[in-house]
N, C-alpha and C. Protein backbone atom coordinates (compact mmCIF):
# COMPACT_ATOMS: atom_id res chain seq x y z
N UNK A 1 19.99 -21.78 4.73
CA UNK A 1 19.77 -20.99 3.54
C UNK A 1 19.46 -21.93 2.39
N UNK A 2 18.39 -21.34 1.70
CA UNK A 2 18.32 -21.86 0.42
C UNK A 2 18.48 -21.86 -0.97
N UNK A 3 18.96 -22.41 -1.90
CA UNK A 3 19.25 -21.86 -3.25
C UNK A 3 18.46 -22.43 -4.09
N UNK A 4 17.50 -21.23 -5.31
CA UNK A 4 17.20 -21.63 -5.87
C UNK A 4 17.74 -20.76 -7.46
N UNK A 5 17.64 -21.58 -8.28
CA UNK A 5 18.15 -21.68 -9.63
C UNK A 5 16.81 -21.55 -10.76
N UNK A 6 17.10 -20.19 -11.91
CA UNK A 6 16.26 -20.20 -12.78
C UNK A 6 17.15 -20.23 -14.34
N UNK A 7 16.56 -20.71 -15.05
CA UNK A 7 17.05 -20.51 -16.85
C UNK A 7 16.49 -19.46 -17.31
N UNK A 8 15.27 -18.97 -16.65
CA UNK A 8 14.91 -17.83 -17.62
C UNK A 8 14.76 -16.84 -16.41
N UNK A 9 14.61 -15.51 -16.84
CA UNK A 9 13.94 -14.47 -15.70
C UNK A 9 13.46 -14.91 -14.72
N UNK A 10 12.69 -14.29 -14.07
CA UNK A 10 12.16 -14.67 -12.59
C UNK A 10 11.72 -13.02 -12.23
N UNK A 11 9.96 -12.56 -11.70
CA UNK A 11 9.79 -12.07 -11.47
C UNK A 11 9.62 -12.28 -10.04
N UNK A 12 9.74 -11.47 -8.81
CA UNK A 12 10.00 -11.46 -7.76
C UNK A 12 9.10 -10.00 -7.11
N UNK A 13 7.95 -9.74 -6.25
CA UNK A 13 7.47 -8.67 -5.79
C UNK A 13 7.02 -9.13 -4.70
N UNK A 14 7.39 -7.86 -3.70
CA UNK A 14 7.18 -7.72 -2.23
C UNK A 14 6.48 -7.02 -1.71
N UNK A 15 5.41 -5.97 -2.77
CA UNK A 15 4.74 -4.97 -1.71
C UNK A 15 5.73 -3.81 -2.05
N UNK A 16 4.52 -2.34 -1.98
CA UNK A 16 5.44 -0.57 -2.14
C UNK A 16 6.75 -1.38 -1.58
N UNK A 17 7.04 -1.89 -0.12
CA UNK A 17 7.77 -1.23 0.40
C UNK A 17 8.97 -2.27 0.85
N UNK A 18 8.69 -3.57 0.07
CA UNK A 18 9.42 -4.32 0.40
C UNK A 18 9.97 -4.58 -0.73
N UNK A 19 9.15 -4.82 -1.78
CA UNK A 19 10.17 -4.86 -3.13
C UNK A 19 11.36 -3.90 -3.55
N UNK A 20 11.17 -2.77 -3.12
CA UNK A 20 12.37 -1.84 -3.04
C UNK A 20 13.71 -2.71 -2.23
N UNK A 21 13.08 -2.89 -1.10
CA UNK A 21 14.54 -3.49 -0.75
C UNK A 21 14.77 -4.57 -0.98
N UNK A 22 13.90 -5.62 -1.16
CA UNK A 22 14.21 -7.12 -2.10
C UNK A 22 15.17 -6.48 -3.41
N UNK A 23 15.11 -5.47 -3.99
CA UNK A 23 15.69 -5.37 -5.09
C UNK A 23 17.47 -5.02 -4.54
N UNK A 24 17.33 -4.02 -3.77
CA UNK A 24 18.63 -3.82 -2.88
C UNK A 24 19.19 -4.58 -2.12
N UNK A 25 18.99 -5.88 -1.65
CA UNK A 25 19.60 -6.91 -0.94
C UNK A 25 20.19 -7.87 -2.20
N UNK A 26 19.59 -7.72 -3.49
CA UNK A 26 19.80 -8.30 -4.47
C UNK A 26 20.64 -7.72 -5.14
N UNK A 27 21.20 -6.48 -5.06
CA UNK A 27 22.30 -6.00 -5.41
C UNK A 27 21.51 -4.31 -6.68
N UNK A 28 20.66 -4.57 -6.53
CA UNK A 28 20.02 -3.34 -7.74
C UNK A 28 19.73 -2.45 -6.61
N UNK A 29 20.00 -0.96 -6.79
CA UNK A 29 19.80 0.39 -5.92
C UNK A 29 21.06 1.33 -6.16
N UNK A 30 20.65 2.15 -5.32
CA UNK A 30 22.10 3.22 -5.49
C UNK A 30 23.17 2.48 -4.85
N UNK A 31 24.80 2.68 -5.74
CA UNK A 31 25.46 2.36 -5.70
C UNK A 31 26.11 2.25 -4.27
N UNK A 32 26.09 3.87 -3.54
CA UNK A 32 26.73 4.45 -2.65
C UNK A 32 26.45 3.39 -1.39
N UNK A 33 25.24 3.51 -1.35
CA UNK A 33 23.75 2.83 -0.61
C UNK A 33 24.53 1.50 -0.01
N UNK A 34 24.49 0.61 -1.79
CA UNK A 34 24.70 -1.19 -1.61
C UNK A 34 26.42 -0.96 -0.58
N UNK A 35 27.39 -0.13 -0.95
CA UNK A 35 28.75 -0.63 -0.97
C UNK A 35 28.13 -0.09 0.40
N UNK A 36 27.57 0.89 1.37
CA UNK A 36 27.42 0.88 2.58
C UNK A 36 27.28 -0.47 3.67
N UNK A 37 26.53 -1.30 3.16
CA UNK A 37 25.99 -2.38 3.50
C UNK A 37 26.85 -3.37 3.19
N UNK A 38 27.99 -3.56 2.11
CA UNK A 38 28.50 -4.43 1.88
C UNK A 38 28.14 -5.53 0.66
N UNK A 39 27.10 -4.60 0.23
CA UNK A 39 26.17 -5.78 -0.72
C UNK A 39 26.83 -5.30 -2.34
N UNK A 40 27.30 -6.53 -3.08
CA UNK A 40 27.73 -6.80 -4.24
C UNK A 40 26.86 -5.81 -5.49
N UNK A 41 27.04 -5.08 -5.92
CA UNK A 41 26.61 -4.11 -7.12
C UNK A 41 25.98 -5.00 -8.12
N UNK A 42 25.32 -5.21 -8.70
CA UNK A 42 24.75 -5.74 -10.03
C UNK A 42 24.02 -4.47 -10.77
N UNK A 43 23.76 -3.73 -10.31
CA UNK A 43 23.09 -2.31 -11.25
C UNK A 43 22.51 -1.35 -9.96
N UNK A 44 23.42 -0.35 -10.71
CA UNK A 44 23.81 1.16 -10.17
C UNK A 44 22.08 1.46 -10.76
N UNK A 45 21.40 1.66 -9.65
CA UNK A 45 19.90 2.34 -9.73
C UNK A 45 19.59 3.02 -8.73
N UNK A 46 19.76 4.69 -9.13
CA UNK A 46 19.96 5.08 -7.92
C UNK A 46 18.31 5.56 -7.18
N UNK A 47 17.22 5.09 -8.53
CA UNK A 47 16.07 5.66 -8.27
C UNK A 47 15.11 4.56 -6.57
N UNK A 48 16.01 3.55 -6.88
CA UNK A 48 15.54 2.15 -6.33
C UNK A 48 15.15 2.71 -4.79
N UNK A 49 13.99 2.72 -4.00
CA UNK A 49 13.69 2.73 -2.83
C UNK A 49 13.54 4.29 -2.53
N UNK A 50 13.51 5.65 -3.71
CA UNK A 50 13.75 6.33 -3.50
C UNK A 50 12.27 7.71 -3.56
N UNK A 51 11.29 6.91 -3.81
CA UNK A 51 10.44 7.69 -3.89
C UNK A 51 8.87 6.99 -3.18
N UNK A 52 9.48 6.38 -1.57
CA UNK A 52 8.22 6.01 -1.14
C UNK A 52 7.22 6.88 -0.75
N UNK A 53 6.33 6.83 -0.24
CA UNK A 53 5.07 8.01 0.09
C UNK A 53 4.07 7.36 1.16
N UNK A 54 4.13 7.90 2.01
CA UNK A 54 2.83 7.26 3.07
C UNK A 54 1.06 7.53 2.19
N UNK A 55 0.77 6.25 2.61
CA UNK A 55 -0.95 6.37 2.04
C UNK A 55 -1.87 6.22 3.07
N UNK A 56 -1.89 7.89 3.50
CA UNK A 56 -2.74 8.23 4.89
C UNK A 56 -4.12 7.45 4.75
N UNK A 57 -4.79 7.41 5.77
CA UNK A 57 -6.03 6.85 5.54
C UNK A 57 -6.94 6.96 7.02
N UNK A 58 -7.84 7.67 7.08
CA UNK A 58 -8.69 8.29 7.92
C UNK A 58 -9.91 7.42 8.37
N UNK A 59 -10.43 7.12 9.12
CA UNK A 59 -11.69 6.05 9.29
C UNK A 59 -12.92 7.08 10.16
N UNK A 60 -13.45 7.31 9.48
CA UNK A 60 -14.45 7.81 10.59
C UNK A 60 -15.45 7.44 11.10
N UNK A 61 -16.37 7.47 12.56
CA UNK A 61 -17.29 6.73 13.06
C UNK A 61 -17.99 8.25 13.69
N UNK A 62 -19.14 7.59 13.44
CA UNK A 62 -20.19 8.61 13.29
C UNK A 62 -21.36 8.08 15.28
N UNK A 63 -21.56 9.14 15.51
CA UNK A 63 -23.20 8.81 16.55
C UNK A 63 -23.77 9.51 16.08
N UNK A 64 -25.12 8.98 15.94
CA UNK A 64 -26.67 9.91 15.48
C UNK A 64 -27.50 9.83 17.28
N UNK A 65 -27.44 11.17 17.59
CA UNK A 65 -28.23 11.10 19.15
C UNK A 65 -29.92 10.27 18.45
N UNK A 66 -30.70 10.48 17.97
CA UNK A 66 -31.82 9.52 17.29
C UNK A 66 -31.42 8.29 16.38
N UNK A 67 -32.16 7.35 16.59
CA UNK A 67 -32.22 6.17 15.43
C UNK A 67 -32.57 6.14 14.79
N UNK A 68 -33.46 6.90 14.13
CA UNK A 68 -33.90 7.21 12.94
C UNK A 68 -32.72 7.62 11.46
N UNK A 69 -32.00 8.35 12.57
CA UNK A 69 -30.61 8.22 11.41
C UNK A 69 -30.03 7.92 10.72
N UNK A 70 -29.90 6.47 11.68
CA UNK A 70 -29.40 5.49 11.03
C UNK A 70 -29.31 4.74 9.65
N UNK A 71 -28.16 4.61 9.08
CA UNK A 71 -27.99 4.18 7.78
C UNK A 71 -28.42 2.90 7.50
N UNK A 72 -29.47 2.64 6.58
CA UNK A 72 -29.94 1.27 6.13
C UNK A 72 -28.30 0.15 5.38
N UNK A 73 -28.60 -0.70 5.92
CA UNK A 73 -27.09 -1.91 6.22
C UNK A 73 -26.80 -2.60 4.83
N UNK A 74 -25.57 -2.02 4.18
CA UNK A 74 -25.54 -2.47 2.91
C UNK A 74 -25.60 -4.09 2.80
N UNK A 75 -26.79 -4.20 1.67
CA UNK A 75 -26.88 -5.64 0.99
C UNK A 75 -26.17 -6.15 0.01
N UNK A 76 -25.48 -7.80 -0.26
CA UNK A 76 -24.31 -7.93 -0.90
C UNK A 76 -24.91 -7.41 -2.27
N UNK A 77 -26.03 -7.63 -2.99
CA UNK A 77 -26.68 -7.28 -4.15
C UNK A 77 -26.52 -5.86 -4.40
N UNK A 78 -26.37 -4.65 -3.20
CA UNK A 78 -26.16 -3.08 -3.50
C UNK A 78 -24.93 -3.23 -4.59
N UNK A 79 -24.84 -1.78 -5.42
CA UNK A 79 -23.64 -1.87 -6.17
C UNK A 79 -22.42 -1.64 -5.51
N UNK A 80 -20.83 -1.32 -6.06
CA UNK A 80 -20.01 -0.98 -4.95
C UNK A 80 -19.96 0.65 -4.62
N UNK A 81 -19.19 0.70 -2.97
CA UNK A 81 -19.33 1.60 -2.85
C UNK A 81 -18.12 2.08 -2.35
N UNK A 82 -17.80 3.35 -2.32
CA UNK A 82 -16.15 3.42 -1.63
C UNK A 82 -16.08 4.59 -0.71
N UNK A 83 -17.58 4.40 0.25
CA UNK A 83 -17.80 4.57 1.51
C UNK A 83 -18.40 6.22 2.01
N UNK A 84 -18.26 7.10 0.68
CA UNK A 84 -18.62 8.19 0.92
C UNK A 84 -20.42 8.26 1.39
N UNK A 85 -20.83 7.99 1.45
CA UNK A 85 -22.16 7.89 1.48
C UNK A 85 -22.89 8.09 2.55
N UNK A 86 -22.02 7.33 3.03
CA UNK A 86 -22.46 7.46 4.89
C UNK A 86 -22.54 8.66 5.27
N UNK A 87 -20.99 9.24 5.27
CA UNK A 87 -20.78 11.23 5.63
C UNK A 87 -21.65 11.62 4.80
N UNK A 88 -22.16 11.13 4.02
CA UNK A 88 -23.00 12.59 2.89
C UNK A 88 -24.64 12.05 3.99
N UNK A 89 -25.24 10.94 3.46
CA UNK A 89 -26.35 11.11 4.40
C UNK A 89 -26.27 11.38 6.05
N UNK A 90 -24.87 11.05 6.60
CA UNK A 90 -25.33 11.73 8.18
C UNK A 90 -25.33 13.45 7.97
N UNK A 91 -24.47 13.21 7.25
CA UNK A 91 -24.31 15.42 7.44
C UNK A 91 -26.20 16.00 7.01
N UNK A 92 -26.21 15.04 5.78
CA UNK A 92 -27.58 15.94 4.94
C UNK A 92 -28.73 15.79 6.49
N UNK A 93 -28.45 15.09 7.08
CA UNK A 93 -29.61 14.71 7.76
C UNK A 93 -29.94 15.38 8.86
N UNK A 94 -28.67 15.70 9.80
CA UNK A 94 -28.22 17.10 10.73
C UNK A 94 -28.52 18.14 10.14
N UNK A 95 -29.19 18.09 9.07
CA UNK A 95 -28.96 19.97 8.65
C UNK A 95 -30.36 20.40 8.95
């Protein structure tokens, strides 16, 4: 184990889902929670770890029976894009 020592604050982040409990191994979370575990209280927060949420995320892959279909291959110079584009020209193109 290692110890390290600060004089001033110290910000510390782990990610949604890890900083929640970095904060609770550190003694901040609901009270009930820490004394379950055995872990020393420093602040009764009972909001701590308490409002995670899954961030679904769908990928879809497309076949065009013709090649003609096919979507021209984004160039790094195109602007950005956040992928809708594809479904909109395969659908428009089936119709």
């Amino acid at each position: 184990m290692r110890t390290a020592r600060a004089r001033k604050e110290i910000l510390v982040s782990s990610g949604a889902y890890n900083s929640p409990q970095l904060l609770q191994l550190s003694g901040v979370g609901p009270a009930d929670l820490l004394k379950q575990h055995g872990i020393e209280i420093v602040l009764d927060a009972p909001g701590v770890g308490n409002d995670l949420q899954d961030h679904m995320q769908v990928r879809l892959v497309t076949r065009c029976a013709q090649n003609d279909h096919a979507q021209r291959r984004r160039q790094p110079s195109d602007p950005p894009d956040d992928g809708r584009h594809a479904v909109r020209g395969a659908c428009a193109r089936d119709r």
